[in-house]
Protein backbone atom coordinates (compact mmCIF):
# COMPACT_ATOMS: atom_id res chain seq x y z
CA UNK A 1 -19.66 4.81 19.79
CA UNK A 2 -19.02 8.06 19.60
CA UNK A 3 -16.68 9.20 22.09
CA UNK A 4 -13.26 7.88 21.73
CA UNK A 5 -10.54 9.19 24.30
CA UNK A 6 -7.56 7.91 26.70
CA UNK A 7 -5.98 6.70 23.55
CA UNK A 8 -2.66 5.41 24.28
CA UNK A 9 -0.92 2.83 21.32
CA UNK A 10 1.73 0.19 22.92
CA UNK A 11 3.57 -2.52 21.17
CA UNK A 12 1.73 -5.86 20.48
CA UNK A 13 3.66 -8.57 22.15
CA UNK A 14 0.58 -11.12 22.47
CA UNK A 15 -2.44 -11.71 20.47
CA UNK A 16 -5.43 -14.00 20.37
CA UNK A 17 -6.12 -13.11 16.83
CA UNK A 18 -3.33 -12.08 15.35
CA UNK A 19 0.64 -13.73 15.16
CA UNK A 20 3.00 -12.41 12.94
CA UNK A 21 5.46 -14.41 11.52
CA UNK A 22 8.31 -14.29 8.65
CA UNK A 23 9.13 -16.78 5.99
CA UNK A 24 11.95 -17.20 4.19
CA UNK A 25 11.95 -18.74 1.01
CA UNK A 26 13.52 -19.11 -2.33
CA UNK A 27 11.34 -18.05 -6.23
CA UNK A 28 12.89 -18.33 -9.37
CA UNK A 29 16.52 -18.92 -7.64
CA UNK A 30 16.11 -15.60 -6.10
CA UNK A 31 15.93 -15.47 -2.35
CA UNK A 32 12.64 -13.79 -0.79
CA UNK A 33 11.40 -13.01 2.67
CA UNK A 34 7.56 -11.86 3.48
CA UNK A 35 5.98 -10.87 6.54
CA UNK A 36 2.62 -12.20 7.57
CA UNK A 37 0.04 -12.61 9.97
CA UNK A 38 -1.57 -15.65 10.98
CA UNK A 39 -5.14 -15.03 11.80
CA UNK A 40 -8.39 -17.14 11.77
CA UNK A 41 -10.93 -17.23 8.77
CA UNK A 42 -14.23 -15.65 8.58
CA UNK A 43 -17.81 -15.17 7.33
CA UNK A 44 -19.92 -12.45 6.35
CA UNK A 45 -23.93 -12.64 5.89
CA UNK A 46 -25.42 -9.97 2.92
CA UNK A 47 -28.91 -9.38 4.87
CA UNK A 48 -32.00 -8.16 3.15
CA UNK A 49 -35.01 -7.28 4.33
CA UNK A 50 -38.32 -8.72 2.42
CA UNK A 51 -40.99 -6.96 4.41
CA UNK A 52 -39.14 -3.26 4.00
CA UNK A 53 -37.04 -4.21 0.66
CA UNK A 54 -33.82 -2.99 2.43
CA UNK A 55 -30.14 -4.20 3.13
CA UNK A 56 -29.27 -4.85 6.84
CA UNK A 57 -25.86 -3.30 7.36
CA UNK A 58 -23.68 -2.46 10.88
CA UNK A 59 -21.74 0.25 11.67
CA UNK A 60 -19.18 -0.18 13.71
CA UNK A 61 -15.56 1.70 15.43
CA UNK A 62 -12.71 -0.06 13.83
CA UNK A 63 -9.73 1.21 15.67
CA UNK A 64 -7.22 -0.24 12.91
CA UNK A 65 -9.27 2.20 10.26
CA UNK A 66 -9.24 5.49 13.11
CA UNK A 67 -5.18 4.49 13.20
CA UNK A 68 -4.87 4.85 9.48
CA UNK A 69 -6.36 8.02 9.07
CA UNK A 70 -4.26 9.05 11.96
CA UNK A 71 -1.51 8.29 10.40
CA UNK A 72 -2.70 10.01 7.20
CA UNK A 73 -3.67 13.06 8.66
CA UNK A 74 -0.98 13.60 11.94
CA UNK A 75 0.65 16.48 10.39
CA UNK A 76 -2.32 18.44 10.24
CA UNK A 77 -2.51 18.31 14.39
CA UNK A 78 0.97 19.73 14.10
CA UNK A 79 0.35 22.79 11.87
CA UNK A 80 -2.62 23.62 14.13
CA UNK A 81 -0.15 23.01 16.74
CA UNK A 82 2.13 25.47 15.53
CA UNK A 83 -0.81 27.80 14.93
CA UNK A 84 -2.19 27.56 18.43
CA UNK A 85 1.88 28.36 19.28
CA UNK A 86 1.96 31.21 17.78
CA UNK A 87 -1.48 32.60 19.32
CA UNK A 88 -0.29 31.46 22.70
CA UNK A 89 2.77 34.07 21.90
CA UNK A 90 0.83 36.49 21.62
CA UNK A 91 -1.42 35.55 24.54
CA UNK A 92 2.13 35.48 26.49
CA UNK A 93 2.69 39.01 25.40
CA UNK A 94 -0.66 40.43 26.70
CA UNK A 95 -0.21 38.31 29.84
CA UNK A 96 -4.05 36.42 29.11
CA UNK A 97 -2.25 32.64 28.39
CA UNK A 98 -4.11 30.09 30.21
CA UNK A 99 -3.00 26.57 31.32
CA UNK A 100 -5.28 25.30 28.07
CA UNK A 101 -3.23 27.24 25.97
CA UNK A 102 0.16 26.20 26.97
CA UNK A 103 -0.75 22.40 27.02
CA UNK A 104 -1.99 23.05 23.00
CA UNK A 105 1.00 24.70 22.32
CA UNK A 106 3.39 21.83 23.91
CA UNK A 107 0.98 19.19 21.84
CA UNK A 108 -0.50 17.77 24.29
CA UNK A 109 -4.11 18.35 23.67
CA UNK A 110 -6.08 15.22 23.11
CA UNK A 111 -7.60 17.57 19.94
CA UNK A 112 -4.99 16.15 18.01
CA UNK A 113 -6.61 13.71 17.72
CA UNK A 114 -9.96 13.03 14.91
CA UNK A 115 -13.10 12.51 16.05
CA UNK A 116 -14.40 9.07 16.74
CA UNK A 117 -16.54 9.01 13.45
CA UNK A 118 -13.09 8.84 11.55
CA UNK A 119 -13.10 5.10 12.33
CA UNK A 120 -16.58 4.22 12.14
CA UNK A 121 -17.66 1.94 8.96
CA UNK A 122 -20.65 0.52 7.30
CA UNK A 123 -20.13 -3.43 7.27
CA UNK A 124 -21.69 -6.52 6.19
CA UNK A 125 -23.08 -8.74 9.39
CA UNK A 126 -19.68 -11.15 10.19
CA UNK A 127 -17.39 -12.91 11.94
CA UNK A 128 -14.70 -15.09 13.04
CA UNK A 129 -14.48 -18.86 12.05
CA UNK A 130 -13.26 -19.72 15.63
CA UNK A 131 -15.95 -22.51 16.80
CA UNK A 132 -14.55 -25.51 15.36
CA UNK A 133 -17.53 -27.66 16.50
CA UNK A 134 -19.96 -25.05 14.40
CA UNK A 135 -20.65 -25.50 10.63
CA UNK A 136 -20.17 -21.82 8.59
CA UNK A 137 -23.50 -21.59 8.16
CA UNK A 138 -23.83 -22.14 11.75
CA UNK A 139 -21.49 -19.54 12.66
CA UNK A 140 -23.57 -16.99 10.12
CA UNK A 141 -26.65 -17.69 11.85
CA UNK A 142 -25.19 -16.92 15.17
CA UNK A 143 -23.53 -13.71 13.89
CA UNK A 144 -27.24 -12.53 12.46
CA UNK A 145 -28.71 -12.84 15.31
CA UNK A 146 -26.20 -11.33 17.60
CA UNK A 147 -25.20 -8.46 15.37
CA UNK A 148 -28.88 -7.68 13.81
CA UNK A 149 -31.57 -9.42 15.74
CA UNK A 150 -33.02 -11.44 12.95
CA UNK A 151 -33.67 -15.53 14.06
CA UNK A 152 -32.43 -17.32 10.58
CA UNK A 153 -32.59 -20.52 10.57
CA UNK A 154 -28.84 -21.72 8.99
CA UNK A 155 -30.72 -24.18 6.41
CA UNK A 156 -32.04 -20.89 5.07
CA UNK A 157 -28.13 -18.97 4.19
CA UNK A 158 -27.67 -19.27 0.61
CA UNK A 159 -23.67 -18.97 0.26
CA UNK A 160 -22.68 -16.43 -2.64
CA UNK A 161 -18.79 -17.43 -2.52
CA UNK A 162 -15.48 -17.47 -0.30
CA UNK A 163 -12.42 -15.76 -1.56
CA UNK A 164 -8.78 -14.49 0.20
CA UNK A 165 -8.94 -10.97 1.83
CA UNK A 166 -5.79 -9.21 2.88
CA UNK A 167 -3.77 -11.50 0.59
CA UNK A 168 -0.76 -9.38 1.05
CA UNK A 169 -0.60 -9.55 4.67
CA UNK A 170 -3.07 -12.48 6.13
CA UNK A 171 -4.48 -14.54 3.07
CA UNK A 172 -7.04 -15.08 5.21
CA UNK A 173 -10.30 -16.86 3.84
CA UNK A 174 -13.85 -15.08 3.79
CA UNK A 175 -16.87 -17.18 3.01
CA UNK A 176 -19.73 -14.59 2.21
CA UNK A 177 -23.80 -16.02 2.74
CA UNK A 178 -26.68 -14.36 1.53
CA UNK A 179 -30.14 -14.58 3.91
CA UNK A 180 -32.99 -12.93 3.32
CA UNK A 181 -35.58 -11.89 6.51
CA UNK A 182 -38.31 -10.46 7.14
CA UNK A 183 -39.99 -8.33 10.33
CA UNK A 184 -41.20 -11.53 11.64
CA UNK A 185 -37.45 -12.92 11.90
CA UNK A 186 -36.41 -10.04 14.21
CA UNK A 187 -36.58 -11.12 18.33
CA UNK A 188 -34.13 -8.76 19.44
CA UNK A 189 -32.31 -5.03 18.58
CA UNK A 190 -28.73 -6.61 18.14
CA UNK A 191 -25.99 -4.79 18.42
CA UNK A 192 -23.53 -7.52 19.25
CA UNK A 193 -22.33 -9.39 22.51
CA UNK A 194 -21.75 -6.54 25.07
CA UNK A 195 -19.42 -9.49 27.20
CA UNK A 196 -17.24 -9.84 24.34
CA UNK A 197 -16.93 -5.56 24.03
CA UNK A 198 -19.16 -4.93 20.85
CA UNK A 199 -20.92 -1.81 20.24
CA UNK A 200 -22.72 -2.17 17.01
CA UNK A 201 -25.00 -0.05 15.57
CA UNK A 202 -27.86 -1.77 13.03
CA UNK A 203 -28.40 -0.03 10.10
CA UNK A 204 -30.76 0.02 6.76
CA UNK A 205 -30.27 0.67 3.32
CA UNK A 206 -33.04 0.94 1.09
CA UNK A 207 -32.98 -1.51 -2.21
CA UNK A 208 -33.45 1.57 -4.53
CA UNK A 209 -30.18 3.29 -2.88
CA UNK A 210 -28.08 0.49 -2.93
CA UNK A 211 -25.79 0.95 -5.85
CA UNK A 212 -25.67 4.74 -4.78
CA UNK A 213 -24.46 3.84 -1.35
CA UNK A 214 -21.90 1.41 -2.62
CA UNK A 215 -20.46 3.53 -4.88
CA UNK A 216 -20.37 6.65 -2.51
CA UNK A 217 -16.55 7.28 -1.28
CA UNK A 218 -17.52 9.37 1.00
CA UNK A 219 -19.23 6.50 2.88
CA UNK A 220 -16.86 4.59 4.53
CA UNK A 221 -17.25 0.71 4.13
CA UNK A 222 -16.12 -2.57 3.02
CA UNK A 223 -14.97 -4.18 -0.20
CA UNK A 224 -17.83 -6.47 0.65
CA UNK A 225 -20.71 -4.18 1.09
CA UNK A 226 -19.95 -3.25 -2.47
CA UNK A 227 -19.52 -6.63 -3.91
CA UNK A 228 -22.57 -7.97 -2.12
CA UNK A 229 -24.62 -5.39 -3.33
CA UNK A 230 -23.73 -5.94 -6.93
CA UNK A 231 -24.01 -9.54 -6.44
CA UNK A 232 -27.63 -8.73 -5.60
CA UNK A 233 -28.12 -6.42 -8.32
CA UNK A 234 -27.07 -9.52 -10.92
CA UNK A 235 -28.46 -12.02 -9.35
CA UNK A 236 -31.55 -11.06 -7.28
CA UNK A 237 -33.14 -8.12 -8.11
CA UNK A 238 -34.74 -9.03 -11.08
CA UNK A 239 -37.11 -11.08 -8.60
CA UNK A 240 -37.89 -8.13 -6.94
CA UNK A 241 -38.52 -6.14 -9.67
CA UNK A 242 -37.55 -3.03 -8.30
CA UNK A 243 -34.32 -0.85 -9.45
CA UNK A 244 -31.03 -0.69 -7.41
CA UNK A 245 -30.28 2.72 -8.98
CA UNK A 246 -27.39 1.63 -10.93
């Protein structure tokens, strides 16, 4: 997970998940276009852990998060470029540049680039609605047990809600469960399906650190880590009678 490299981006002409698409339409007597994406819905599972008192998280590389910050942060490969120019001048004038040099100086050093952890975020246990023969609940259950290891029986998911994510470009739906486990329900490590390319690490928040975690910007994460956790915080922890360090 963490060693990213060969990175090359290309156009996206096909797509099993994704088609983009633009309607036309008229509001008000005004004329409007939007772009969009067709995509499939989803479901997301808030885990927590009765025999330890903890949330079950994953962390995961998102490549469309690493892009962003790219993005955000591309000029400063540039000024270091321009930097490492200017030293290679100067190497030039004392005759020491080496091959390593030059390629900085052209920008071609794959140290443009930010490290792998720049697109690594702490998520809730989910996944795609794209078994049409599976109930939701069925299709949580699966996900827990790939993802985390924990055997849940799908008569056990509680859901919390379903509302629209990425309204402004998918408007896809998100139907978020809530199952609690316990050591007994793990039978395997998880980490995903390593045919279908995942590399997910399982990780554990403590109950008491929860609201702490959620709130911390400097951890990346999901809208629905922190909504799940206050969900929790309203609506469960008064059973377990133990703080979420609000």
């Amino acid at each position: 997970m963490d060693e990213i490299n060969n990175i090359e981006v290309v156009p996206c002409t096909e797509s099993d998940y994704l088609k983009p698409f633009r309607v036309h339409y008229n509001q008000n007597g005004t004329k409007k276009s939007w772009d969009f994406m067709r995509t499939h819905d989803s479901v997301s599972v808030l885990i927590f852990n009765t025999t330890s008192h903890c949330f079950v998280l994953v962390k995961q590389f998102r490549p469309a998060v690493y892009m962003c910050e790219w993005e955000r942060t591309k000029t400063q490969p540039c000024e270091a470029a321009e930097k490492t120019e200017e030293g290679a001048s100067e190497a030039v004038a004392s005759g020491s540049e080496s091959r390593e040099d030059r390629a900085d100086a052209e920008g071609g050093s794959s140290s443009a680039w930010p490290p792998a952890a720049t697109g690594i975020t702490y998520e809730l246990c989910a996944g795609l609605v794209d078994k049409p023969d599976l109930s939701l609940e069925e299709i949580a259950r699966q996900e827990v047990l790939e993802e985390c290891g924990y055997d849940v029986p799908a008569s056990k998911l509680k859901r919390i809600t379903s509302y629209r994510s990425g309204v402004g470009v998918t408007g896809s739906k998100q139907t978020m469960f809530y199952a609690e486990v316990s050591d007994d329900n793990c039978v395997s490590a998880g980490g995903g399906e390593p045919r279908e390319g995942e590399l997910i690490e399982v990780v554990k928040v403590p109950l008491h650190e929860a609201m702490t975690f959620a709130y911390n910007e400097r951890i990346p994460k999901t809208m629905g880590v922190i909504f799940s956790f206050i969900w929790f915080h309203n609506n469960m922890s008064p059973k377990y009678k133990i703080s979420t360090n609000v």
